[in-house]
N, C-alpha and C. Protein backbone atom coordinates (compact mmCIF):
# COMPACT_ATOMS: atom_id res chain seq x y z
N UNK A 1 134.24 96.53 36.82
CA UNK A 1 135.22 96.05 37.76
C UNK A 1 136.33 95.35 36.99
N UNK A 2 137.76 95.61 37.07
CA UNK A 2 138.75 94.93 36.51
C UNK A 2 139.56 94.42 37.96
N UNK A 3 139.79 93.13 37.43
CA UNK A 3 140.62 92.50 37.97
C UNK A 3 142.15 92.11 37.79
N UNK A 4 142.46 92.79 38.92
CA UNK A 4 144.60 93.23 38.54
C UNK A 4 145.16 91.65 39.53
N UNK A 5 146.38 91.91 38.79
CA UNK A 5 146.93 90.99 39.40
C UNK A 5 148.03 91.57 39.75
N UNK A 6 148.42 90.74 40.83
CA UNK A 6 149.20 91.23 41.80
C UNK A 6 150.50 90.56 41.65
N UNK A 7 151.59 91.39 41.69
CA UNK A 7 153.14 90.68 40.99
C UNK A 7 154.05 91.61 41.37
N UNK A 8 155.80 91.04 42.51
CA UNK A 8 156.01 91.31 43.20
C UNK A 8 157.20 92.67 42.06
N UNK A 9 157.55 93.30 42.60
CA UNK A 9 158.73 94.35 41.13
C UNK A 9 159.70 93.32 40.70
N UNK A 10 160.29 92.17 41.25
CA UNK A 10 161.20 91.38 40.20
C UNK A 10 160.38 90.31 39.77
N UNK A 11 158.98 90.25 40.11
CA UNK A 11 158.69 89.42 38.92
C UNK A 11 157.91 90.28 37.21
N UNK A 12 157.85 91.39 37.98
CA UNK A 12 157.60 92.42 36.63
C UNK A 12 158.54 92.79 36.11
N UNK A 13 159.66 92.95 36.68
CA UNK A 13 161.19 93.28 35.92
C UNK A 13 161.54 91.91 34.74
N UNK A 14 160.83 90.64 35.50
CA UNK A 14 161.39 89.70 34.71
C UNK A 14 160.36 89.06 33.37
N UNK A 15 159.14 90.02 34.03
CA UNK A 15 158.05 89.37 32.94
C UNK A 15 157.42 88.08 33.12
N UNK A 16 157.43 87.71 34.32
CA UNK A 16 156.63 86.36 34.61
C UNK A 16 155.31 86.52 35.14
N UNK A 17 155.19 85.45 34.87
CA UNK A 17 153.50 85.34 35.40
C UNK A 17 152.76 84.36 35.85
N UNK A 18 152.26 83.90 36.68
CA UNK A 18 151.77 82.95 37.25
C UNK A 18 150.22 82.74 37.26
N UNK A 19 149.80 81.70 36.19
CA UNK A 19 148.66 81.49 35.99
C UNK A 19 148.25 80.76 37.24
N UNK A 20 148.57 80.01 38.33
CA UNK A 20 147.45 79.44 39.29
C UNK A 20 147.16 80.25 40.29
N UNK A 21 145.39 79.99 40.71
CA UNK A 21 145.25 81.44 41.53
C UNK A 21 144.79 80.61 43.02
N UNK A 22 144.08 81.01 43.48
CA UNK A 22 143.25 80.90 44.96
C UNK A 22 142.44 79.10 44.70
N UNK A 23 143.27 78.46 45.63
CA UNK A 23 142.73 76.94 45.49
C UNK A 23 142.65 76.10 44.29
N UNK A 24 144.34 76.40 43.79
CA UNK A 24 144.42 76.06 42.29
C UNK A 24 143.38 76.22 40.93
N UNK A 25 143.30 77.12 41.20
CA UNK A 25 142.50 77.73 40.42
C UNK A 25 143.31 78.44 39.18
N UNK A 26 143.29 77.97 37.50
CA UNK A 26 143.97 78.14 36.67
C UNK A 26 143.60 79.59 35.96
N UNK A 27 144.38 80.93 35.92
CA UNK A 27 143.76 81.77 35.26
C UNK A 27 144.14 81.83 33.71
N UNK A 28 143.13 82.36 33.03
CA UNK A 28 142.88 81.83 31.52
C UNK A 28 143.38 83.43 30.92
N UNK A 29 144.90 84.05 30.90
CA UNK A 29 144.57 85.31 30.31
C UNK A 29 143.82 85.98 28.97
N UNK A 30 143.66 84.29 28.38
CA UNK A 30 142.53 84.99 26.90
C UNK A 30 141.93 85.40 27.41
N UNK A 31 140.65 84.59 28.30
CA UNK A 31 139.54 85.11 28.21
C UNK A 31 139.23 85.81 29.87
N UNK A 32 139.80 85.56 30.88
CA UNK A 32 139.73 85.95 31.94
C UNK A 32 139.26 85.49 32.89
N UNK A 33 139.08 84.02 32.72
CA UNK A 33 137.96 83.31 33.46
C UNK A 33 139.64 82.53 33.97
N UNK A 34 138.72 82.00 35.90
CA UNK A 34 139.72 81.08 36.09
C UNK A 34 138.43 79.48 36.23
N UNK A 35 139.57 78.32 35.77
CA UNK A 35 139.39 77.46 35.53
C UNK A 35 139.31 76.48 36.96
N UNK A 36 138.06 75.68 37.89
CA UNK A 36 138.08 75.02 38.74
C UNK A 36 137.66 73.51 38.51
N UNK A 37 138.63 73.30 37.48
CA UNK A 37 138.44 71.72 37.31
C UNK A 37 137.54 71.33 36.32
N UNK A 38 135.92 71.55 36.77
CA UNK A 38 135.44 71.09 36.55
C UNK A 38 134.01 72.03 35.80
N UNK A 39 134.39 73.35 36.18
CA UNK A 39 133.72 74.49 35.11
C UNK A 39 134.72 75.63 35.23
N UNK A 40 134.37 77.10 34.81
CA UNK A 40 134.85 78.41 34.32
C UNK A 40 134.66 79.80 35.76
N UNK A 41 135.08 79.89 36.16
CA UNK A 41 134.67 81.26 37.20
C UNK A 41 135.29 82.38 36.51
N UNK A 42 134.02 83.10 36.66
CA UNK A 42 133.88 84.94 35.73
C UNK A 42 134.11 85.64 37.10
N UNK A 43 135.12 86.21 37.32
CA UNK A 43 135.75 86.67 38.45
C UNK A 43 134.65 88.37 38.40
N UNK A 44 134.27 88.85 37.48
CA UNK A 44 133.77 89.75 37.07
C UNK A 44 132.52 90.03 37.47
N UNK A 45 132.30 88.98 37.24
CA UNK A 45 130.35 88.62 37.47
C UNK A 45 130.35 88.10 38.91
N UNK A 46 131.47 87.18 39.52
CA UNK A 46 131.20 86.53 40.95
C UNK A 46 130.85 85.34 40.98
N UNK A 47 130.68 84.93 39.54
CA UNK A 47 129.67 83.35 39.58
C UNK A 47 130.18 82.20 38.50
N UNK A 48 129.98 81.08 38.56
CA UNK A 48 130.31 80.53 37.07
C UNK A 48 129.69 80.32 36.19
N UNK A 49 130.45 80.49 35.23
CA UNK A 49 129.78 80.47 33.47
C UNK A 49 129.07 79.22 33.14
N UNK A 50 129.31 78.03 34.27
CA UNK A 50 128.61 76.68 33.61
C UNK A 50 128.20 76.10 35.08
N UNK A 51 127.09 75.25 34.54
CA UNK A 51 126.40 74.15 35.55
C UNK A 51 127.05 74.17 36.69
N UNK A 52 126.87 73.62 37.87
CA UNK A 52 127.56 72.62 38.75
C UNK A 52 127.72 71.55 38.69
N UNK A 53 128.62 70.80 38.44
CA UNK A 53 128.60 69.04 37.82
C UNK A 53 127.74 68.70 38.85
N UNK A 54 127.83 68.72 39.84
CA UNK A 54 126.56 67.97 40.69
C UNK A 54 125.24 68.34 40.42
N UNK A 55 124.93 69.31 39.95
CA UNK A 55 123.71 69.53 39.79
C UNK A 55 123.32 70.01 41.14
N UNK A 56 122.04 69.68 41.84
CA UNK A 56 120.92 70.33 43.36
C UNK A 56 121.64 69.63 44.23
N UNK A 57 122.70 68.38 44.08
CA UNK A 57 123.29 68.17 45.33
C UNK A 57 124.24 69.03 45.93
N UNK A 58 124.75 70.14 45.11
CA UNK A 58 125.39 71.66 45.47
C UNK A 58 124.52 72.76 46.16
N UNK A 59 123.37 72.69 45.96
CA UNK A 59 122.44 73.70 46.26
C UNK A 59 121.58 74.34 45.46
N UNK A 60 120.89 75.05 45.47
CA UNK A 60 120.03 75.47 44.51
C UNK A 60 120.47 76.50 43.79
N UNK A 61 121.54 77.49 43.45
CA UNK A 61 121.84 77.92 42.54
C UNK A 61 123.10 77.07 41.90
N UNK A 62 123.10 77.03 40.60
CA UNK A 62 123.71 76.05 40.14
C UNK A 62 125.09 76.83 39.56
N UNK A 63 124.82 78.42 39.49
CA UNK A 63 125.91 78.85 39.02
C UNK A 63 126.79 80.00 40.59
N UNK A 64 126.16 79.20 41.68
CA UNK A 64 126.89 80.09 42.61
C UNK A 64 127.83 79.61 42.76
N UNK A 65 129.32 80.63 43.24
CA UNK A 65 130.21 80.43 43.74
C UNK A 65 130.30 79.44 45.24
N UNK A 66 129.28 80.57 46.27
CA UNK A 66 129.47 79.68 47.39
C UNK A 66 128.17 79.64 47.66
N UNK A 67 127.62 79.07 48.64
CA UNK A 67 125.85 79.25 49.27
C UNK A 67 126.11 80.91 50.07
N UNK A 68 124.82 81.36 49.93
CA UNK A 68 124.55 82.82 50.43
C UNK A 68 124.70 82.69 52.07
N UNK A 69 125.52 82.73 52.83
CA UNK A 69 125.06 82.87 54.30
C UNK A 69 123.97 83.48 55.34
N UNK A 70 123.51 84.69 54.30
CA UNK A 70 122.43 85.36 54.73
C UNK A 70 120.68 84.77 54.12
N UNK A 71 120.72 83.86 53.32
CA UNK A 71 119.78 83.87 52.75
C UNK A 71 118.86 82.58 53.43
């Protein structure tokens, strides 16, 4: 799965680019991860690359994005 970004024809004519994404969320074009403060989201994978600073007061997966609604 690759993840495109979306950019309107005069901002590709002009070559800009806008690193903040969905709920200020910083995208990292080295490595591809966007940045939420306080760990890394792998847009790729769906999940983040590090802990939850809270730890189990987030829920029991520590690297989920959101809680499962179905589960």
């Amino acid at each position: 799965m690759k993840v495109k970004e979306q950019r309107s024809e005069c901002t590709q004519r002009q070559g800009l680019t806008n690193p903040i994404r969905f709920q200020g969320q910083y995208h990292d074009h080295e490595t591809g991860l966007h940045y939420n403060r306080y760990r890394y989201y792998d847009p790729r994978a769906g999940r983040f690359v590090s802990k939850d600073p809270i730890s189990y007061a987030g829920g029991l997966s520590l690297y989920a994005y959101a809680p499962n609604p179905v589960a």
